[in-house]
PDB file of N, CA and C in Angstrom:
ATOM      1  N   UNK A   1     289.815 154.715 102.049  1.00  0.00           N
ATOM      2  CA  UNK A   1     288.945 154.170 101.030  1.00  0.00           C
ATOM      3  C   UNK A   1     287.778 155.112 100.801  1.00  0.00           C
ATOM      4  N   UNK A   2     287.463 155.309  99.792  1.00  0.00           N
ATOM      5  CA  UNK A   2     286.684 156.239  99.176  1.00  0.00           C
ATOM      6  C   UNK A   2     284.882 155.507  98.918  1.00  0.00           C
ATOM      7  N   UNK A   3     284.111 155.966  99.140  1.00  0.00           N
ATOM      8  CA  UNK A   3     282.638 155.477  98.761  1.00  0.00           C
ATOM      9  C   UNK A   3     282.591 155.638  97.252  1.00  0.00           C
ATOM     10  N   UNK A   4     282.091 154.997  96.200  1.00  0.00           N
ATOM     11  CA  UNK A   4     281.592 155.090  95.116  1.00  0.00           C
ATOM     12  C   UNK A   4     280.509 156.148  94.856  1.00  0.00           C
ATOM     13  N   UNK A   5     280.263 157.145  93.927  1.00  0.00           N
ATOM     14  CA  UNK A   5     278.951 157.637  93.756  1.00  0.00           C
ATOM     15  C   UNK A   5     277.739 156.985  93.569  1.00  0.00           C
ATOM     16  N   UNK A   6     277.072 157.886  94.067  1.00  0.00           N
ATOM     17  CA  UNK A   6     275.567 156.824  94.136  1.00  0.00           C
ATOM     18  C   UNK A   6     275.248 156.679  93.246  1.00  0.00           C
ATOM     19  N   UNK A   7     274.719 155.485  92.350  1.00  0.00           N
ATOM     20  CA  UNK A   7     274.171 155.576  90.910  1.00  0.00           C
ATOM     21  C   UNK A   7     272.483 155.634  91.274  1.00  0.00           C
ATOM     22  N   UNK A   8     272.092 156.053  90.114  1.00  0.00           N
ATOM     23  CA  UNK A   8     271.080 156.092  89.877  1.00  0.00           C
ATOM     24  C   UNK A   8     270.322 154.311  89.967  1.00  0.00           C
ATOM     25  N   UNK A   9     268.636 154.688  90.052  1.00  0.00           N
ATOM     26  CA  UNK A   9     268.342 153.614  90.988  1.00  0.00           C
ATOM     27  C   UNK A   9     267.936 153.000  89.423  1.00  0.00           C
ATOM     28  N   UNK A  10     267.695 151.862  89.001  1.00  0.00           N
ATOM     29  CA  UNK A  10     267.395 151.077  87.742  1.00  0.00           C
ATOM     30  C   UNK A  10     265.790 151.151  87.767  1.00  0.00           C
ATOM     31  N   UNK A  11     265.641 151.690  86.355  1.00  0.00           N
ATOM     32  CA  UNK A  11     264.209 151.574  85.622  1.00  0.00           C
ATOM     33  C   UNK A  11     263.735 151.276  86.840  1.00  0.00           C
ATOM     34  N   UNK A  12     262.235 151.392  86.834  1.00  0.00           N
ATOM     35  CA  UNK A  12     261.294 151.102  87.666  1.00  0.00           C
ATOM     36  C   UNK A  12     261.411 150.490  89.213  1.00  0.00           C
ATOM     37  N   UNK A  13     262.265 151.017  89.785  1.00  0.00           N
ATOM     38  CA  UNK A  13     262.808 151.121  91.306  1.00  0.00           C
ATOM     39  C   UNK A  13     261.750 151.563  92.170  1.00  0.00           C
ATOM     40  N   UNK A  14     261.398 151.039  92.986  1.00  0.00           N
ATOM     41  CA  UNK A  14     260.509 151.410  93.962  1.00  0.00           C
ATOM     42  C   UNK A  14     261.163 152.199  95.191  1.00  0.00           C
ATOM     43  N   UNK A  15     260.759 153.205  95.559  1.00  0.00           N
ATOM     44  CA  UNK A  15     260.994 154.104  96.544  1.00  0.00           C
ATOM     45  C   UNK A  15     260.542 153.861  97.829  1.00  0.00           C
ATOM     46  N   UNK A  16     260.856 154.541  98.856  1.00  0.00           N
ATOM     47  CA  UNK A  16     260.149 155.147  99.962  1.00  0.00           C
ATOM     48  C   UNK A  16     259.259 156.597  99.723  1.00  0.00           C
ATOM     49  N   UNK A  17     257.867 155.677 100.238  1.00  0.00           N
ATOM     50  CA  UNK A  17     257.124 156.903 100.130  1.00  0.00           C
ATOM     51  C   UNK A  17     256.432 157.491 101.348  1.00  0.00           C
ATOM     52  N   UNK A  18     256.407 156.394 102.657  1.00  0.00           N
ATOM     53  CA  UNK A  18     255.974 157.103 103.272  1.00  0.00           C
ATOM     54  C   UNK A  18     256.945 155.679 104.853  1.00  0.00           C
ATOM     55  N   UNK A  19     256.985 156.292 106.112  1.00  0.00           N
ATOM     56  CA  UNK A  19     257.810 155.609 107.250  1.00  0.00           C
ATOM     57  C   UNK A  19     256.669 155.763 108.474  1.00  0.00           C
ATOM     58  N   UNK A  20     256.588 154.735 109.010  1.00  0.00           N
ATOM     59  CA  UNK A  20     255.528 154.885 110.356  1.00  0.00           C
ATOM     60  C   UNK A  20     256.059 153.723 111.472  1.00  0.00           C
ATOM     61  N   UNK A  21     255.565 154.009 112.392  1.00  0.00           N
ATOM     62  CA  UNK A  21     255.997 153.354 113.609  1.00  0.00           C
ATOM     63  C   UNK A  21     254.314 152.819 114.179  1.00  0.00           C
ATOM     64  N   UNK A  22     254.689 151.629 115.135  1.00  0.00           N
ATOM     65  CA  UNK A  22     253.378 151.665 116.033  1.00  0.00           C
ATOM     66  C   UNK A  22     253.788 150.946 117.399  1.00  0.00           C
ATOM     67  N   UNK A  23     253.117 151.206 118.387  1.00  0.00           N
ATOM     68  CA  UNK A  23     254.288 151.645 119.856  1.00  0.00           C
ATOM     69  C   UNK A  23     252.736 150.938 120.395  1.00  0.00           C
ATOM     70  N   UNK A  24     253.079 149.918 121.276  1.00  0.00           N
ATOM     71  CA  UNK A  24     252.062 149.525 122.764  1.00  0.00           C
ATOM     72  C   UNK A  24     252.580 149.897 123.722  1.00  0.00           C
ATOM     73  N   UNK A  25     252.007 150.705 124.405  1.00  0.00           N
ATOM     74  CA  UNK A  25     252.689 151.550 125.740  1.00  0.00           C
ATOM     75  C   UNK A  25     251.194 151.727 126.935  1.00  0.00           C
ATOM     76  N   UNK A  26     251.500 151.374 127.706  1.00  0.00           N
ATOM     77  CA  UNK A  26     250.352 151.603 128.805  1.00  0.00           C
ATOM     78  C   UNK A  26     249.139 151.247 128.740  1.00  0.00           C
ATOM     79  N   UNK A  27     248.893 150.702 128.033  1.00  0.00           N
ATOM     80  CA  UNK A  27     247.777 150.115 127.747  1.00  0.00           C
ATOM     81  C   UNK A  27     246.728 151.210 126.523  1.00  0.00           C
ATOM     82  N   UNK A  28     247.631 151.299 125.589  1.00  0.00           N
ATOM     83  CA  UNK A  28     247.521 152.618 124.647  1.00  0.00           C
ATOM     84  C   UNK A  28     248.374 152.263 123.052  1.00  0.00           C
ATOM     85  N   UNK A  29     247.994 152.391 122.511  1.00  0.00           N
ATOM     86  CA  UNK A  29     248.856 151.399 120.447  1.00  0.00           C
ATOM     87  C   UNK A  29     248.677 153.641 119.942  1.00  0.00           C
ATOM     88  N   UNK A  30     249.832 153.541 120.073  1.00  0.00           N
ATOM     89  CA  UNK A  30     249.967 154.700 119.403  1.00  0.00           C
ATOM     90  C   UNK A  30     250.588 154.680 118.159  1.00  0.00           C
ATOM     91  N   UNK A  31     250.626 155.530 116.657  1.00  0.00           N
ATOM     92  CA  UNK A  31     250.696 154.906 116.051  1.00  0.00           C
ATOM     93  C   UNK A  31     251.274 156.359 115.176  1.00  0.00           C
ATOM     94  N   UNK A  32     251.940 156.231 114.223  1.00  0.00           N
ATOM     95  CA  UNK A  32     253.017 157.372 113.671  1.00  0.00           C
ATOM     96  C   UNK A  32     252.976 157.255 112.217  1.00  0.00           C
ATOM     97  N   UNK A  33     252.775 157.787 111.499  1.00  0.00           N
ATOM     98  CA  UNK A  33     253.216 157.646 109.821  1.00  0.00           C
ATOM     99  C   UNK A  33     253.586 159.173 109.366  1.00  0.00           C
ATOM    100  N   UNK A  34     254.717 159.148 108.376  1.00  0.00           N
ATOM    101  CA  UNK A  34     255.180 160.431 108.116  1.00  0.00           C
ATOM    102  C   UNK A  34     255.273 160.072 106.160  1.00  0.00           C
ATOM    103  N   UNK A  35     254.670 160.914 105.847  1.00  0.00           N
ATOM    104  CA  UNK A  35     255.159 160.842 104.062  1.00  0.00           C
ATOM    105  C   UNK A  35     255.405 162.117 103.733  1.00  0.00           C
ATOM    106  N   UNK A  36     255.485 162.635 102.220  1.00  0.00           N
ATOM    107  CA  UNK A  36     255.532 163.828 101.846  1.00  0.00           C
ATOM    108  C   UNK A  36     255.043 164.578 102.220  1.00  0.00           C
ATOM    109  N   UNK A  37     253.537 164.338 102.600  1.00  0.00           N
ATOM    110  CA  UNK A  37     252.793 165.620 102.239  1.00  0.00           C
ATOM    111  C   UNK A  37     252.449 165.761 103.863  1.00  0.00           C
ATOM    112  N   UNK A  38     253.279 165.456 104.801  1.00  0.00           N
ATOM    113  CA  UNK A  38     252.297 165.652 106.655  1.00  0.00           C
ATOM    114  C   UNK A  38     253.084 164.444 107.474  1.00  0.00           C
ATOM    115  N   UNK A  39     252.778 164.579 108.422  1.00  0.00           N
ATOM    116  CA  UNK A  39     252.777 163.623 109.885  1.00  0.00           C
ATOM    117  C   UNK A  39     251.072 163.445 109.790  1.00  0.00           C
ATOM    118  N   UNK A  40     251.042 162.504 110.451  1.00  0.00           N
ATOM    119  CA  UNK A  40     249.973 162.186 111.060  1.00  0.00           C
ATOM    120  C   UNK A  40     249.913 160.812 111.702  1.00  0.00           C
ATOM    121  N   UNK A  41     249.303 160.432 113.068  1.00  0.00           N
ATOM    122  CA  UNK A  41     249.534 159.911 114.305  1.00  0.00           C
ATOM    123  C   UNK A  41     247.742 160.028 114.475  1.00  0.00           C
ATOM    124  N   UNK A  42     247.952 158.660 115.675  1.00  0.00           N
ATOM    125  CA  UNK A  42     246.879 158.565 116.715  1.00  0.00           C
ATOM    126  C   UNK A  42     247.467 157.780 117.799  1.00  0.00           C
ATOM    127  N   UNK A  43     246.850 158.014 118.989  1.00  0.00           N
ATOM    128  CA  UNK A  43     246.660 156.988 120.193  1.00  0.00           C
ATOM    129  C   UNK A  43     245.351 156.530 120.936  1.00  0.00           C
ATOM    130  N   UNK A  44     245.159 155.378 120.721  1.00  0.00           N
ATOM    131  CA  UNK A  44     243.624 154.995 121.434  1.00  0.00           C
ATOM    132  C   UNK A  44     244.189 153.791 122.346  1.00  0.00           C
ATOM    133  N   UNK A  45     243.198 153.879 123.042  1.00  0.00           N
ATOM    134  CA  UNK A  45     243.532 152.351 124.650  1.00  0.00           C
ATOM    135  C   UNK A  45     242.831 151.445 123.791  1.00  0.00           C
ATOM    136  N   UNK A  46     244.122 150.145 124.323  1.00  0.00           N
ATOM    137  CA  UNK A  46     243.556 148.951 123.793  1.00  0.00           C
ATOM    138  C   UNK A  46     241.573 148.602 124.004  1.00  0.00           C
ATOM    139  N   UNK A  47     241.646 147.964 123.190  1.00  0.00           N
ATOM    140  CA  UNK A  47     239.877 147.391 123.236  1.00  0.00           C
ATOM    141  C   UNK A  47     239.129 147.987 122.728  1.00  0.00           C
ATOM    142  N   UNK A  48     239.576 149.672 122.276  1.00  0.00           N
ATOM    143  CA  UNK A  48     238.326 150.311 121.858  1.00  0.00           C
ATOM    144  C   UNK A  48     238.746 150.790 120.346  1.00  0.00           C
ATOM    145  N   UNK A  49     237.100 151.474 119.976  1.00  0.00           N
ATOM    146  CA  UNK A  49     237.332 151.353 118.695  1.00  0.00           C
ATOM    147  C   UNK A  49     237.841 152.891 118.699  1.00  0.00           C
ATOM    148  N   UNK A  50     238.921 152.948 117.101  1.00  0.00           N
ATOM    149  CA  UNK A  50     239.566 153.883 117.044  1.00  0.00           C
ATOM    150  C   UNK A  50     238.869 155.728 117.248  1.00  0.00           C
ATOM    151  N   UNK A  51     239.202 156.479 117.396  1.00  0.00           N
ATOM    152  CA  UNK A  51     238.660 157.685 117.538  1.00  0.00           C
ATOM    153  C   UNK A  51     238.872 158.525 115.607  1.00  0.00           C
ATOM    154  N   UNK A  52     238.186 159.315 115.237  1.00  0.00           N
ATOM    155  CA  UNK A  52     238.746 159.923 114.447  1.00  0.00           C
ATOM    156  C   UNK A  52     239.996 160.101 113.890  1.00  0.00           C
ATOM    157  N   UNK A  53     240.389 160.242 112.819  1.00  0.00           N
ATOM    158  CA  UNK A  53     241.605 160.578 112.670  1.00  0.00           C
ATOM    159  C   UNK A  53     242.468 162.237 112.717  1.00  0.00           C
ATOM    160  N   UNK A  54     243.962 162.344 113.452  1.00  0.00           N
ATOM    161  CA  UNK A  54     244.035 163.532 113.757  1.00  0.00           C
ATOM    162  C   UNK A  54     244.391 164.288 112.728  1.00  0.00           C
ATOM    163  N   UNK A  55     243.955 165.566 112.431  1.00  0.00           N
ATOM    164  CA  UNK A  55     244.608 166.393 111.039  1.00  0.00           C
ATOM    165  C   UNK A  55     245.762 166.117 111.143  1.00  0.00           C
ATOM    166  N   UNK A  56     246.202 166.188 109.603  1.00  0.00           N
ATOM    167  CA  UNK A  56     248.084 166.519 109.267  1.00  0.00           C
ATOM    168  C   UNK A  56     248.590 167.461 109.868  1.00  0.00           C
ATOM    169  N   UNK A  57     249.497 167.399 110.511  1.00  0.00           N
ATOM    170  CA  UNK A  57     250.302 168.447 111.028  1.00  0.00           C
ATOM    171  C   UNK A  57     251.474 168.729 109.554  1.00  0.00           C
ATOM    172  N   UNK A  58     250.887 169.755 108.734  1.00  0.00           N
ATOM    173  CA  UNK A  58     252.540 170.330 108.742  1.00  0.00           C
ATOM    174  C   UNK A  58     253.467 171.364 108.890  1.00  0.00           C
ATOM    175  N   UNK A  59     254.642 171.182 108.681  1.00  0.00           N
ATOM    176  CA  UNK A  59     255.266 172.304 108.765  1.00  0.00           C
ATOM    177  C   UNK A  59     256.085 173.286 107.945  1.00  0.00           C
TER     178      UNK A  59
END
């Protein structure tokens, strides 16, 4: 059995524009988002307030 071609998505279709994760680990909320234009992530310990945010990494 064969897959169909993908059609095109209908008028005004909303995309993916950007995918992130967020992880409680050790007493630590680390936290992931990736879109077009970079990665960018933090990890801070629970209770406190967040630190800066880290530059885009890209590549």
């Amino acid at each position: 059995m064969q897959n169909p071609s993908p059609q095109p998505p209908p008028p005004g279709a909303r995309r993916t524009i950007a995918v992130g994760t967020t992880r409680h680990l050790g007493g630590r909320t680390i936290t992931l988002r990736a879109t077009a234009a970079g990665v960018t992530g933090s990890i801070r310990r629970e209770g406190h307030a967040p630190a800066a945010p880290a530059p885009a990494v890209t590549a």
